[in-house]
N, C-alpha and C. Protein backbone atom coordinates (compact mmCIF):
# COMPACT_ATOMS: atom_id res chain seq x y z
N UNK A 1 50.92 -67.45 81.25
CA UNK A 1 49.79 -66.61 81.40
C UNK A 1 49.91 -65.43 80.43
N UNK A 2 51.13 -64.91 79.93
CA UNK A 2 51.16 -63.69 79.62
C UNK A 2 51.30 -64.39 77.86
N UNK A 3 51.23 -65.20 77.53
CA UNK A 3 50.79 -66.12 76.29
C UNK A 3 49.37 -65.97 76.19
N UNK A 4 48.51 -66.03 77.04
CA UNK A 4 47.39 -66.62 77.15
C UNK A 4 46.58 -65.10 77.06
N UNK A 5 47.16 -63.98 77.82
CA UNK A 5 46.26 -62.48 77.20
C UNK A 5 46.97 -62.28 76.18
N UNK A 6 48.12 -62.35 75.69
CA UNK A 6 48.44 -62.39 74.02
C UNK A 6 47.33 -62.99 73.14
N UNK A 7 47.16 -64.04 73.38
CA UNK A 7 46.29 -64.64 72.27
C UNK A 7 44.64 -63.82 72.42
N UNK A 8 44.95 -63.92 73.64
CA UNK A 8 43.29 -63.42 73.64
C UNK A 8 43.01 -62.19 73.00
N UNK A 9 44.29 -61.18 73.27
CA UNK A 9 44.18 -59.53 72.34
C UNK A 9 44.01 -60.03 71.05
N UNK A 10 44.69 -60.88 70.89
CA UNK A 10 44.99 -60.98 68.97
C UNK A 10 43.38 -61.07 68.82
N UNK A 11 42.89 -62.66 69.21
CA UNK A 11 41.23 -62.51 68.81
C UNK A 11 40.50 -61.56 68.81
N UNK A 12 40.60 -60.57 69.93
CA UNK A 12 39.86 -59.71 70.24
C UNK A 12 40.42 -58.53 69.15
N UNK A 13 41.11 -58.44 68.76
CA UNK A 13 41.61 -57.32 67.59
C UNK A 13 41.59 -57.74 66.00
N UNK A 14 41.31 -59.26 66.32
CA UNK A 14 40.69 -59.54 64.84
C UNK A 14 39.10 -59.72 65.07
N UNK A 15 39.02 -59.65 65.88
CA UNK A 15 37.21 -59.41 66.04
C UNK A 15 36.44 -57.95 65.65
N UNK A 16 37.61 -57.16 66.26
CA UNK A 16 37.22 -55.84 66.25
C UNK A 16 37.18 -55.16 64.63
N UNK A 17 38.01 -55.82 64.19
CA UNK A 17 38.44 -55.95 62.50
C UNK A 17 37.39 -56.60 61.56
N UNK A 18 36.60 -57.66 62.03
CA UNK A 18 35.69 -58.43 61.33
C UNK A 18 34.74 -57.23 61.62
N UNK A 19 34.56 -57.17 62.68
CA UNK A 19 33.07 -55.83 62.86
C UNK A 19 33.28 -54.80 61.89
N UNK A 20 33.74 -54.22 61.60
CA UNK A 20 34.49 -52.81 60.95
C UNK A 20 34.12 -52.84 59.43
N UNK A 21 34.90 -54.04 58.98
CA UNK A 21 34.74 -54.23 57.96
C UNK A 21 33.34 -54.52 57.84
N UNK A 22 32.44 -55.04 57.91
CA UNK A 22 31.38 -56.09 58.47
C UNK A 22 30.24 -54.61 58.00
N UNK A 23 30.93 -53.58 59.39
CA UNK A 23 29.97 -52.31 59.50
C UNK A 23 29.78 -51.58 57.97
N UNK A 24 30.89 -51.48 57.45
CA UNK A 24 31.32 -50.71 56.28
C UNK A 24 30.46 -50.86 55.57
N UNK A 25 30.92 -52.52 55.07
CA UNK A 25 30.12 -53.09 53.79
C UNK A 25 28.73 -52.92 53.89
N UNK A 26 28.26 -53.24 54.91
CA UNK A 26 26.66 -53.16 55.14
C UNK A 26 26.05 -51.52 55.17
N UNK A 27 26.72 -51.02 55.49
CA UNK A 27 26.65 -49.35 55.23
C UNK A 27 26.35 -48.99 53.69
N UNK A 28 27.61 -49.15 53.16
CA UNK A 28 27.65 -49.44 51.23
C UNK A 28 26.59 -49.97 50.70
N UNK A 29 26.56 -50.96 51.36
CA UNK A 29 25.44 -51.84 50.60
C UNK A 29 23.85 -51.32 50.77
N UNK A 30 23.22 -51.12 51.73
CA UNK A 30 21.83 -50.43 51.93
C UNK A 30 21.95 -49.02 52.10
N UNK A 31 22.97 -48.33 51.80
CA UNK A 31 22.92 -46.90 51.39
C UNK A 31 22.27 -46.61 50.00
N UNK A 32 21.47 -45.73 49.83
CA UNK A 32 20.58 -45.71 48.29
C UNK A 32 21.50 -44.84 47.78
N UNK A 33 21.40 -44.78 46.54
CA UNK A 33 22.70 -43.81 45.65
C UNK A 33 22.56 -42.64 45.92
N UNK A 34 23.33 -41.25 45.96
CA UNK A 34 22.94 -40.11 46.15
C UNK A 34 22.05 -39.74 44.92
N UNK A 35 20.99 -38.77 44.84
CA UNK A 35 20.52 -38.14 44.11
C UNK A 35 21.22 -37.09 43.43
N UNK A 36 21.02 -36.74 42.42
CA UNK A 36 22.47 -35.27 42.21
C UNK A 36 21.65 -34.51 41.91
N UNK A 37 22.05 -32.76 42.87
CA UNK A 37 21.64 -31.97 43.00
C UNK A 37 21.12 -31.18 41.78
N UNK A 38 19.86 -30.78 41.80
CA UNK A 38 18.93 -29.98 40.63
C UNK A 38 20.19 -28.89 40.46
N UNK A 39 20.56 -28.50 39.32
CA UNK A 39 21.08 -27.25 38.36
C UNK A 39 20.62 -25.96 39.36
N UNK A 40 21.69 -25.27 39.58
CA UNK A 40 21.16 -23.68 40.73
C UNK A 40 20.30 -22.73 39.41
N UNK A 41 20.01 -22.40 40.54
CA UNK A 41 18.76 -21.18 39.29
C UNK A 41 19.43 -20.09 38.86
N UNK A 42 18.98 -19.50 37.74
CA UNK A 42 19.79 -18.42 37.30
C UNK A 42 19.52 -17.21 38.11
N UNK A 43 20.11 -16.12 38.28
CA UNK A 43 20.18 -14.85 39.07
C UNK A 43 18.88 -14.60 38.60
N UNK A 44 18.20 -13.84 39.86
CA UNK A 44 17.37 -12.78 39.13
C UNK A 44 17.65 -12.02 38.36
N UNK A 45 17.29 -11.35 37.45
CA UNK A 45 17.71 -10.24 36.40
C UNK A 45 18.02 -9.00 37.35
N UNK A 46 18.58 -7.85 36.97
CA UNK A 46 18.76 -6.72 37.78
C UNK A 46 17.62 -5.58 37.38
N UNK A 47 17.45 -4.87 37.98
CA UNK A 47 16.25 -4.05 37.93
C UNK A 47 16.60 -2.77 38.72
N UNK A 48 16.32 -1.74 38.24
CA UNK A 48 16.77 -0.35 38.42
C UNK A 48 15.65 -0.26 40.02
N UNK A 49 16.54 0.41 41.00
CA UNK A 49 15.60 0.40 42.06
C UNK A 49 14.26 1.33 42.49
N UNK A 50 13.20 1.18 42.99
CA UNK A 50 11.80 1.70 43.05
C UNK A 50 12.17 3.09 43.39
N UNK A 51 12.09 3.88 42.55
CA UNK A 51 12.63 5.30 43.59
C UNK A 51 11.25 5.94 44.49
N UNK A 52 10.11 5.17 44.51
CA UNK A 52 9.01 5.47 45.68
C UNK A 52 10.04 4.71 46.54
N UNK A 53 9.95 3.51 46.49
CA UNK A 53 10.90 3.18 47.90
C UNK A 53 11.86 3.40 49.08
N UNK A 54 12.82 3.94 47.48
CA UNK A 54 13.60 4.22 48.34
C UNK A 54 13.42 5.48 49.05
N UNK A 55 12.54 6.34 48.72
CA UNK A 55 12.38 7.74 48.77
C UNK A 55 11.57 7.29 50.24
N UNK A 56 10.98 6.55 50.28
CA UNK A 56 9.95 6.15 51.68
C UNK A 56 11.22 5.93 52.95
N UNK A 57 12.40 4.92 52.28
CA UNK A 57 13.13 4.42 53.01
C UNK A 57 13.87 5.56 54.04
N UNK A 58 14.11 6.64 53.22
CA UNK A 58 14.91 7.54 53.79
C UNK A 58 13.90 8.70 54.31
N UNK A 59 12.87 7.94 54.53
CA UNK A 59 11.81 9.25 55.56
C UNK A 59 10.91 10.18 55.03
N UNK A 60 11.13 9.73 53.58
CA UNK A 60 10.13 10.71 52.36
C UNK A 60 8.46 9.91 52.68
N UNK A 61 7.70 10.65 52.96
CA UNK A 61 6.69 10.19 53.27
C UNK A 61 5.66 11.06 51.85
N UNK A 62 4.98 10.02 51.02
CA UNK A 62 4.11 10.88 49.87
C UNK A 62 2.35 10.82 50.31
N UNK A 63 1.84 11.60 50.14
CA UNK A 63 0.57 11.17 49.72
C UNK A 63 -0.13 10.65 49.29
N UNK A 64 -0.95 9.64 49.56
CA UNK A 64 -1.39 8.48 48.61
C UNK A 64 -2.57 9.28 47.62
N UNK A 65 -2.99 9.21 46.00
CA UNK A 65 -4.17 9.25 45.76
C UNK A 65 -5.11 8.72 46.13
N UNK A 66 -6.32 9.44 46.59
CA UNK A 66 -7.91 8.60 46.50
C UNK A 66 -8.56 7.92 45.51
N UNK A 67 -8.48 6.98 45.77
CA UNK A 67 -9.42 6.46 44.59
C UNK A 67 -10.88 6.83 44.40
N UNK A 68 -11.00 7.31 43.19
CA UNK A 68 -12.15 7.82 42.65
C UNK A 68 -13.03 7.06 41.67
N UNK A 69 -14.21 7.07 42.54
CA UNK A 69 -15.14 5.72 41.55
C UNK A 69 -15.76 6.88 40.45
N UNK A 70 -15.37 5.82 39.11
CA UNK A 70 -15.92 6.65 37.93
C UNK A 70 -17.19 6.73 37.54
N UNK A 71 -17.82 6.08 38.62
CA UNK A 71 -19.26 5.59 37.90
C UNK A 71 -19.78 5.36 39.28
N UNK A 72 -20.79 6.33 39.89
CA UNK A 72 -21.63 6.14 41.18
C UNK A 72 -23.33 6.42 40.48
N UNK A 73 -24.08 5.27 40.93
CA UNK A 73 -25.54 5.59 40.16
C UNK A 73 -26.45 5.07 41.37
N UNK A 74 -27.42 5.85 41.73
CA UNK A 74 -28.85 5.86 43.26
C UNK A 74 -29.45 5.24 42.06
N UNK A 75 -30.01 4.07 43.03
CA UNK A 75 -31.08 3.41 42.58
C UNK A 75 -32.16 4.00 43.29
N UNK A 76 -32.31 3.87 44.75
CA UNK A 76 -33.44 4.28 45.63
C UNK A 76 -32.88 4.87 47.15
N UNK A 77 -33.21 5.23 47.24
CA UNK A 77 -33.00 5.54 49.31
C UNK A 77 -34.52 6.06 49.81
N UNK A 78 -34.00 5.61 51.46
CA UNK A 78 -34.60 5.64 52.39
C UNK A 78 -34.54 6.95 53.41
N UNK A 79 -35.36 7.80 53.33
CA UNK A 79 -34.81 9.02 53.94
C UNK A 79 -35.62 9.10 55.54
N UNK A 80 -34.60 8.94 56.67
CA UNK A 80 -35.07 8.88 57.64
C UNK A 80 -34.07 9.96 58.26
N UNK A 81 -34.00 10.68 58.40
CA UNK A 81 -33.05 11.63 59.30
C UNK A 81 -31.51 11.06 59.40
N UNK A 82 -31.17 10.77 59.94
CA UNK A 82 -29.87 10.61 60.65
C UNK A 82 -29.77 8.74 60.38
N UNK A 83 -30.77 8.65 60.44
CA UNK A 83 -31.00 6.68 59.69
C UNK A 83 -31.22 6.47 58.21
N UNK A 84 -31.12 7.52 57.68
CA UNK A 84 -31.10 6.88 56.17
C UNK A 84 -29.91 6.63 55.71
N UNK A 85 -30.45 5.94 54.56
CA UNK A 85 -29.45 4.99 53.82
C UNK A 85 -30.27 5.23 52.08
N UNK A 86 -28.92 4.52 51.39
CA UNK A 86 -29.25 4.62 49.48
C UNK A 86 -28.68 3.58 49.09
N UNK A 87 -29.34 3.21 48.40
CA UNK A 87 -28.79 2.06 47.02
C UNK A 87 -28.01 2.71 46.35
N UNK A 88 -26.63 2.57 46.51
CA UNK A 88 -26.16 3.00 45.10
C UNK A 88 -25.18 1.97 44.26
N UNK A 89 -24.93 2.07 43.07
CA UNK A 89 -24.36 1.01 42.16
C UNK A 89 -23.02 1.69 42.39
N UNK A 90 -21.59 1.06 42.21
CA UNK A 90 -20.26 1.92 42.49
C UNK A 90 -19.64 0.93 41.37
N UNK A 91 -19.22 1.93 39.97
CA UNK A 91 -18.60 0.88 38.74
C UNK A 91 -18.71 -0.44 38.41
N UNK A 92 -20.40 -0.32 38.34
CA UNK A 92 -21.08 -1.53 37.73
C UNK A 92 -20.98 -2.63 38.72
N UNK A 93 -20.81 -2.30 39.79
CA UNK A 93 -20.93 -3.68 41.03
C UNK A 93 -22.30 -4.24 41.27
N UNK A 94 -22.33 -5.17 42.13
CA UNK A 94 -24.00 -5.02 42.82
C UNK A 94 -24.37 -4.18 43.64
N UNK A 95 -25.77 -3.68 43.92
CA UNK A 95 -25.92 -2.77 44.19
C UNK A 95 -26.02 -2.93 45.84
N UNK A 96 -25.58 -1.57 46.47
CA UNK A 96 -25.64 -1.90 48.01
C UNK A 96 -26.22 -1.21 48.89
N UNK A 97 -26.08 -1.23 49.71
CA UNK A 97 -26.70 0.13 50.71
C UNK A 97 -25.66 0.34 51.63
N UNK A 98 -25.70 1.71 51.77
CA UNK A 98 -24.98 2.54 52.13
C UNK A 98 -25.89 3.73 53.28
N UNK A 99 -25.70 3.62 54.54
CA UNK A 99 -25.67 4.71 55.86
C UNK A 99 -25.11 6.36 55.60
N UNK A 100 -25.97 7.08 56.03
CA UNK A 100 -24.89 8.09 56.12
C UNK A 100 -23.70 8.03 57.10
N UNK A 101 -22.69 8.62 56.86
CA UNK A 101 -21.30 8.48 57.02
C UNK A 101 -20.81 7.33 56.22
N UNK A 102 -20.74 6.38 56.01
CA UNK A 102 -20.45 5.48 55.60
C UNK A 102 -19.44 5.26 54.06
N UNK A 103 -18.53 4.62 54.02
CA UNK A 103 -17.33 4.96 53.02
C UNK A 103 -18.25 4.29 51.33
N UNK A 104 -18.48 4.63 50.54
CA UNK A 104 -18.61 4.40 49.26
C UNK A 104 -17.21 3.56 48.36
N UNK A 105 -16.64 4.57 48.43
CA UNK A 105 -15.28 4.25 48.15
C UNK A 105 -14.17 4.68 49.04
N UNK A 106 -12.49 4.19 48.58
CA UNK A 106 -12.20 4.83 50.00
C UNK A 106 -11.95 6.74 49.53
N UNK A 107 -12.13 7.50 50.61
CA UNK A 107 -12.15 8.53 50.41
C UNK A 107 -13.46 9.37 50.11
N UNK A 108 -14.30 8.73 49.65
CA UNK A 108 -15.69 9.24 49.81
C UNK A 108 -16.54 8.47 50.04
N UNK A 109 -17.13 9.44 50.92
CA UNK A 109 -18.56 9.10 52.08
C UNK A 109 -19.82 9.75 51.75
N UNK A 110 -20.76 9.44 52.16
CA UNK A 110 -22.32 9.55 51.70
C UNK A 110 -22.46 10.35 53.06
N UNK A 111 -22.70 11.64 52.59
CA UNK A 111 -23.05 12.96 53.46
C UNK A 111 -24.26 13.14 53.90
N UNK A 112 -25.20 13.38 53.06
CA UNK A 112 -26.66 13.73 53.09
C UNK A 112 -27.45 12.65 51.86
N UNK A 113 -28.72 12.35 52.11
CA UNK A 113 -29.48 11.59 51.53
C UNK A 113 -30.78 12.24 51.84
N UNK A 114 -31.15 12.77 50.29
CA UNK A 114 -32.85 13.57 50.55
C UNK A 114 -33.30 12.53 49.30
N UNK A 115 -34.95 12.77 49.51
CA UNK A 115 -35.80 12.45 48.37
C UNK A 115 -34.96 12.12 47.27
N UNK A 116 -34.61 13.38 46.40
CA UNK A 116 -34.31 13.36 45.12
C UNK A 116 -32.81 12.88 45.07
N UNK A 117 -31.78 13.29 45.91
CA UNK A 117 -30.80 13.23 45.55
C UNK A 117 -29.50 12.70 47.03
N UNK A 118 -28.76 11.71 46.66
CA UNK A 118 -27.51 11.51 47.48
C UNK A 118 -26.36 12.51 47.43
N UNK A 119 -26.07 13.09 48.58
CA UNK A 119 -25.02 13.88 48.44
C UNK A 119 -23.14 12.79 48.87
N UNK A 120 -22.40 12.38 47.98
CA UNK A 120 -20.96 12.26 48.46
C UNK A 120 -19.90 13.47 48.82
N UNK A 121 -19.39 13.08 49.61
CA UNK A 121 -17.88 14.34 50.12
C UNK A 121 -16.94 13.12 49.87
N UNK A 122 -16.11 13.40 48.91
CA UNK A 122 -15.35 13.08 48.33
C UNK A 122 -13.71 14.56 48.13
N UNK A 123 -12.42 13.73 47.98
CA UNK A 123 -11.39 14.75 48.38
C UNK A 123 -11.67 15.81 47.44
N UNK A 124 -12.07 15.35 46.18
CA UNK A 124 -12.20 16.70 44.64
C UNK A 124 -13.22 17.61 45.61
N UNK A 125 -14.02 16.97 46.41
CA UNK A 125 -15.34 17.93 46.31
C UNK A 125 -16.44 17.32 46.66
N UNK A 126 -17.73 17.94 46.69
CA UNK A 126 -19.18 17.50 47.21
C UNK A 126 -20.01 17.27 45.67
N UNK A 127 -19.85 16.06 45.77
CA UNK A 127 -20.76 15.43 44.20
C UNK A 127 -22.33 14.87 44.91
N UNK A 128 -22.77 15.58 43.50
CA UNK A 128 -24.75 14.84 44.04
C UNK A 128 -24.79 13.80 42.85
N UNK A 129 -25.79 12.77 43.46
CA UNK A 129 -25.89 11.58 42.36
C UNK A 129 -27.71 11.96 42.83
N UNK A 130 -28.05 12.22 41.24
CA UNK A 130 -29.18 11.79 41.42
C UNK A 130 -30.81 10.73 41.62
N UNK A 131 -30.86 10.26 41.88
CA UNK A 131 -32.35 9.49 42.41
C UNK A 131 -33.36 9.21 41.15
N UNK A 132 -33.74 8.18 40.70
CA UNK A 132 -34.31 8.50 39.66
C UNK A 132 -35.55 8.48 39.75
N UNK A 133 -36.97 8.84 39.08
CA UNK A 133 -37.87 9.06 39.64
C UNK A 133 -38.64 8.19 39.85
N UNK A 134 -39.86 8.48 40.83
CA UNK A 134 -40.64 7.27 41.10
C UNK A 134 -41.59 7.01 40.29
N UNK A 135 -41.77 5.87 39.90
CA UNK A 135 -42.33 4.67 39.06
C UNK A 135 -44.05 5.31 39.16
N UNK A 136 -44.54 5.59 38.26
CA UNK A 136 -46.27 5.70 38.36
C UNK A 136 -46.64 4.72 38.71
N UNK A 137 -47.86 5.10 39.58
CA UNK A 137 -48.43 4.16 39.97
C UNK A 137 -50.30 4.40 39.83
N UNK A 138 -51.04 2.85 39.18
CA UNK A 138 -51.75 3.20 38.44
C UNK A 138 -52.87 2.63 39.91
N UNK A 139 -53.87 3.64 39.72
CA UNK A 139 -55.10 3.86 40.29
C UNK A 139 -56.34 3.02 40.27
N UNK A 140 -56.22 2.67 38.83
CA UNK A 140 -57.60 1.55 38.28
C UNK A 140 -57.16 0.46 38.31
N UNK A 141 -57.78 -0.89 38.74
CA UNK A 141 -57.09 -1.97 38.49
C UNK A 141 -57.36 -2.55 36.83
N UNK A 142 -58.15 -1.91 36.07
CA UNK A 142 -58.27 -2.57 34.39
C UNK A 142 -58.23 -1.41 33.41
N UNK A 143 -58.51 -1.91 32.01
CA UNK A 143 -57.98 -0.86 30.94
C UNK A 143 -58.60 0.26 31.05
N UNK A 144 -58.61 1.74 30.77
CA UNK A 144 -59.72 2.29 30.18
C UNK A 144 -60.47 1.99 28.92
N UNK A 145 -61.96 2.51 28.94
CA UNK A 145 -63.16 2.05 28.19
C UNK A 145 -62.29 2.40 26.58
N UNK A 146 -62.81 1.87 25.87
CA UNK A 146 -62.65 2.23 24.57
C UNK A 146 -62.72 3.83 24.35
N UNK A 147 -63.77 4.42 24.53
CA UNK A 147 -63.75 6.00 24.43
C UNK A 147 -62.68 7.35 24.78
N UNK A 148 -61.99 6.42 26.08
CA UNK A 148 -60.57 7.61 26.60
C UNK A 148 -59.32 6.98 25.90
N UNK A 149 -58.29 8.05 26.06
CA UNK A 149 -57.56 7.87 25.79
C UNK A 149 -56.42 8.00 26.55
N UNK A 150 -55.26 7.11 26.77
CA UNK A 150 -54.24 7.35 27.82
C UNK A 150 -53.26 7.61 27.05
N UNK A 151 -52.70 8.87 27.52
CA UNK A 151 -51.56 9.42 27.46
C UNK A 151 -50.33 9.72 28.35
N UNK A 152 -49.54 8.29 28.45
CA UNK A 152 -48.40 8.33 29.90
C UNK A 152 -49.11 8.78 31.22
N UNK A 153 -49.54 9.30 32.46
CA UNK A 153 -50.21 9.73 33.02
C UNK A 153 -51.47 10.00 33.05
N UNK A 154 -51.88 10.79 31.68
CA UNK A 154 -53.31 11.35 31.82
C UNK A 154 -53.79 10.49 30.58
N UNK A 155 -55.20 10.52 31.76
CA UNK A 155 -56.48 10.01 30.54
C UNK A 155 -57.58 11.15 30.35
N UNK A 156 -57.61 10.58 29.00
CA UNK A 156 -58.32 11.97 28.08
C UNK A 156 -59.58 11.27 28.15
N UNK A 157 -60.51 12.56 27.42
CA UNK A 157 -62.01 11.87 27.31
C UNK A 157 -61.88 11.95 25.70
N UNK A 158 -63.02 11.73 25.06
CA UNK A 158 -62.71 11.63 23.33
C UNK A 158 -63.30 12.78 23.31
N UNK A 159 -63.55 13.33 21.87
CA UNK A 159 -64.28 14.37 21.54
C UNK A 159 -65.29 14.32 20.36
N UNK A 160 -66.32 14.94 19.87
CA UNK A 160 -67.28 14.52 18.91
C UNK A 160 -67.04 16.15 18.53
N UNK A 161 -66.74 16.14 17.72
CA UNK A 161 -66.81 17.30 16.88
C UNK A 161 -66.32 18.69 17.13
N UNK A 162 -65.54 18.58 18.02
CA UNK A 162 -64.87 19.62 19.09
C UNK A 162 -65.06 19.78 20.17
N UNK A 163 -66.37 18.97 20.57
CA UNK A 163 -66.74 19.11 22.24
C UNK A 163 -66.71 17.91 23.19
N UNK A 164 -65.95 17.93 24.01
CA UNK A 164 -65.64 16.63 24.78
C UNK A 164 -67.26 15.95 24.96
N UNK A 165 -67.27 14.68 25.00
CA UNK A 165 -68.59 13.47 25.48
C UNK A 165 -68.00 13.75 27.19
N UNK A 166 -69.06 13.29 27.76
CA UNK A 166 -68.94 13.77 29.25
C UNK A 166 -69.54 11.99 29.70
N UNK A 167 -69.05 11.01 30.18
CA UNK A 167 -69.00 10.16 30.58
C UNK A 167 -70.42 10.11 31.30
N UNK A 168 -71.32 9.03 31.27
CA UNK A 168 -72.77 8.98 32.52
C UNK A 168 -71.98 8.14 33.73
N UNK A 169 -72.39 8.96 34.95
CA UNK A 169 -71.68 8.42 35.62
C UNK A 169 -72.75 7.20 36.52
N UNK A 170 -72.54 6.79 37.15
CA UNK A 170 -73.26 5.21 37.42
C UNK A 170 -74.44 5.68 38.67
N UNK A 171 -75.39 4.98 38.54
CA UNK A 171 -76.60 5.30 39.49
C UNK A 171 -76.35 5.02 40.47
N UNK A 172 -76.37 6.10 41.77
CA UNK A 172 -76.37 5.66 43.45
C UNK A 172 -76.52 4.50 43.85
N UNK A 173 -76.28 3.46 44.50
CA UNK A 173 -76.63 2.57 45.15
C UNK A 173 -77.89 2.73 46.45
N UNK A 174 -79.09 1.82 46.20
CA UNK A 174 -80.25 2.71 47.33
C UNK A 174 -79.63 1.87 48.57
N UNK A 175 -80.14 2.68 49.64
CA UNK A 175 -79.29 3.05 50.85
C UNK A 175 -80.73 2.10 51.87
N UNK A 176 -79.64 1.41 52.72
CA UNK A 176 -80.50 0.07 53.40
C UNK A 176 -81.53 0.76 54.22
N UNK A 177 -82.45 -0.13 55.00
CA UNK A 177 -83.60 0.72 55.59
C UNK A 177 -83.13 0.59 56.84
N UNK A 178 -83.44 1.42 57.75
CA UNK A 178 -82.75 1.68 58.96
C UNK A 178 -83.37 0.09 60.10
N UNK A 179 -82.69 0.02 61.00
CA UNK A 179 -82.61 -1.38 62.12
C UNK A 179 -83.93 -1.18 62.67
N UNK A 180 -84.47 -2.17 62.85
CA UNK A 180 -85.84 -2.22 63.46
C UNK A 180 -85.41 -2.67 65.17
N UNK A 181 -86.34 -2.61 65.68
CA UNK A 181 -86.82 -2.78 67.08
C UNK A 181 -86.68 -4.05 66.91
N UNK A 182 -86.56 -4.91 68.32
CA UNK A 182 -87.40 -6.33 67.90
C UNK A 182 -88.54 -6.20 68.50
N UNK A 183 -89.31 -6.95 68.31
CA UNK A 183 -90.81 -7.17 68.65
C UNK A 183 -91.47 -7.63 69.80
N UNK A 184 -92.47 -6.95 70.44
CA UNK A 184 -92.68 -7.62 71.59
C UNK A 184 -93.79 -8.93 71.52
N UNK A 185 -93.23 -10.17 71.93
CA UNK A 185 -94.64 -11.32 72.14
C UNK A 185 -95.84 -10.84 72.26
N UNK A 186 -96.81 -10.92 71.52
CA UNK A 186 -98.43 -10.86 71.76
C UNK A 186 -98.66 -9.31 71.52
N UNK A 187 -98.07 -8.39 70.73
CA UNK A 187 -98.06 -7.16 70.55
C UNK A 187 -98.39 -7.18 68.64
N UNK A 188 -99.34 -6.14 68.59
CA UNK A 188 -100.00 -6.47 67.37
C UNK A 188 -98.56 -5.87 66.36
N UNK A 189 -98.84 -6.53 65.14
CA UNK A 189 -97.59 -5.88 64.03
C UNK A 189 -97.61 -4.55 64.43
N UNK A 190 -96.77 -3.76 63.89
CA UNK A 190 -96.16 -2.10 63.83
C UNK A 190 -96.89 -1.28 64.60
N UNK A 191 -96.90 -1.64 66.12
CA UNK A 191 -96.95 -1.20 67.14
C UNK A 191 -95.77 -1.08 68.20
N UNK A 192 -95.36 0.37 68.31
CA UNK A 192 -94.03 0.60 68.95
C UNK A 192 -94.33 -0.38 70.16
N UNK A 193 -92.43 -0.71 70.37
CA UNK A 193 -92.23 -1.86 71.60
C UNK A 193 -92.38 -1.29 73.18
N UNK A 194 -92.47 -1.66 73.66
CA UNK A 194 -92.89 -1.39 74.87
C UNK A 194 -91.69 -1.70 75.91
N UNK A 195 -92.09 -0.64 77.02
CA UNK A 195 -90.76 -0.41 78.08
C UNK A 195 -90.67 -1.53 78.97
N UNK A 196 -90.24 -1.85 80.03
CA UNK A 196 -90.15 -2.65 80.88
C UNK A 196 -90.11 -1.75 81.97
C-alpha cells in the first residue's frame, strides 16, 4: 500500500510540473511585447519667482487697477427718471444699453442720463459723454418749388432785384352747405318740416 501512495505522489508531482511549465509557456507566448517607455520630458526651465505672488502669499494684499475704457461714445438714450437707459459704444464693441446704475466697464457706472448728455462715475472721476444731436426732421413730404432755396434747415424765398417774391398762397376751399331737414311726404318743396 505504501508503494501504491508513492506512485501516486510521483504522478501527482509530475502533473503538477506539466501544469507549471504548461502555465509559463502559455503566459510567454500570448503576452504582447512590452512597449518601451516614451523619453521623460525635460525640466521646466527655472524662472525667477512672481514677486506679486509671493507678496500676496505672505498677506500683502495690493490694489487692483480699474480698468478704464478708452473710448465710451452715446449713440441715443431714453430719459425716463430713474428708468432710463443709453446706447453707448465701449472701445468699438456693439452697441448696448445700459440702466442707470449699471456697470459700463468694471469700475464705472452710468450715473445720470439727461437729453444731451450721459453722466459715468468712474474711480478718476465723473466723465460726461455726449449725445449727439437729433437728426432733422423734414415737414414736407416733396422738394421745394424751383423758386426757394434750401439751406440745411431753412428755406429761403428768391429775390428779384433786392426784394423778396412773396409766394400766392392757394385759394380757400368753399365750405359745404349746411344738413338739410328731411322732408315731409305730401309737403310742398322748401317748406319747413313739420312737428309731430
Amino acid at each position: 500500500m505504501l508503494k501504491k501512495f508513492a506512485a501516486g505522489a510521483v504522478h501527482l508531482l509530475f502533473f503538477a510540473g506539466v501544469v507549471a511549465i504548461g502555465a509559463y509557456w502559455s503566459v510567454r507566448i500570448f503576452t504582447p511585447a512590452p512597449i518601451p517607455a516614451p523619453p521623460p520630458l525635460p525640466p521646466p526651465p527655472l524662472r525667477d519667482p512672481d514677486a506679486a505672488a509671493a507678496a500676496r502669499m505672505f498677506g500683502k494684499v495690493e490694489i487692483g487697477q480699474a480698468i478704464v475704457a478708452a473710448n465710451i461714445q452715446a449713440l441715443g438714450a431714453f430719459v425716463a427718471g430713474k428708468d432710463s437707459s443709453a446706447i453707448l459704444v465701449v472701445d468699438g464693441k456693439p452697441p448696448r444699453v445700459f440702466l442707470i446704475g449699471q456697470e459700463v466697464v468694471p469700475g464705472t457706472r452710468v450715473v445720470t442720463i439727461k437729453p444731451e448728455v450721459v453722466v459715468l462715475d468712474s474711480p478718476s472721476g465723473r466723465q460726461e459723454v455726449r449725445l449727439p444731436p437729433p437728426p432733422a426732421v423734414a415737414l414736407s413730404g416733396g422738394p421745394p418749388p424751383q423758386s426757394f432755396t434750401r439751406e440745411g434747415n431753412t428755406l429761403s424765398a428768391p429775390t428779384v432785384s433786392g426784394t423778396p417774391v412773396v409766394a400766392p398762397r392757394p385759394a380757400p376751399l368753399p365750405q359745404p352747405p349746411p344738413p338739410q331737414a328731411p322732408a315731409v311726404p305730401g309737403a310742398p318743396p322748401g317748406s319747413p318740416p313739420q312737428k309731430q
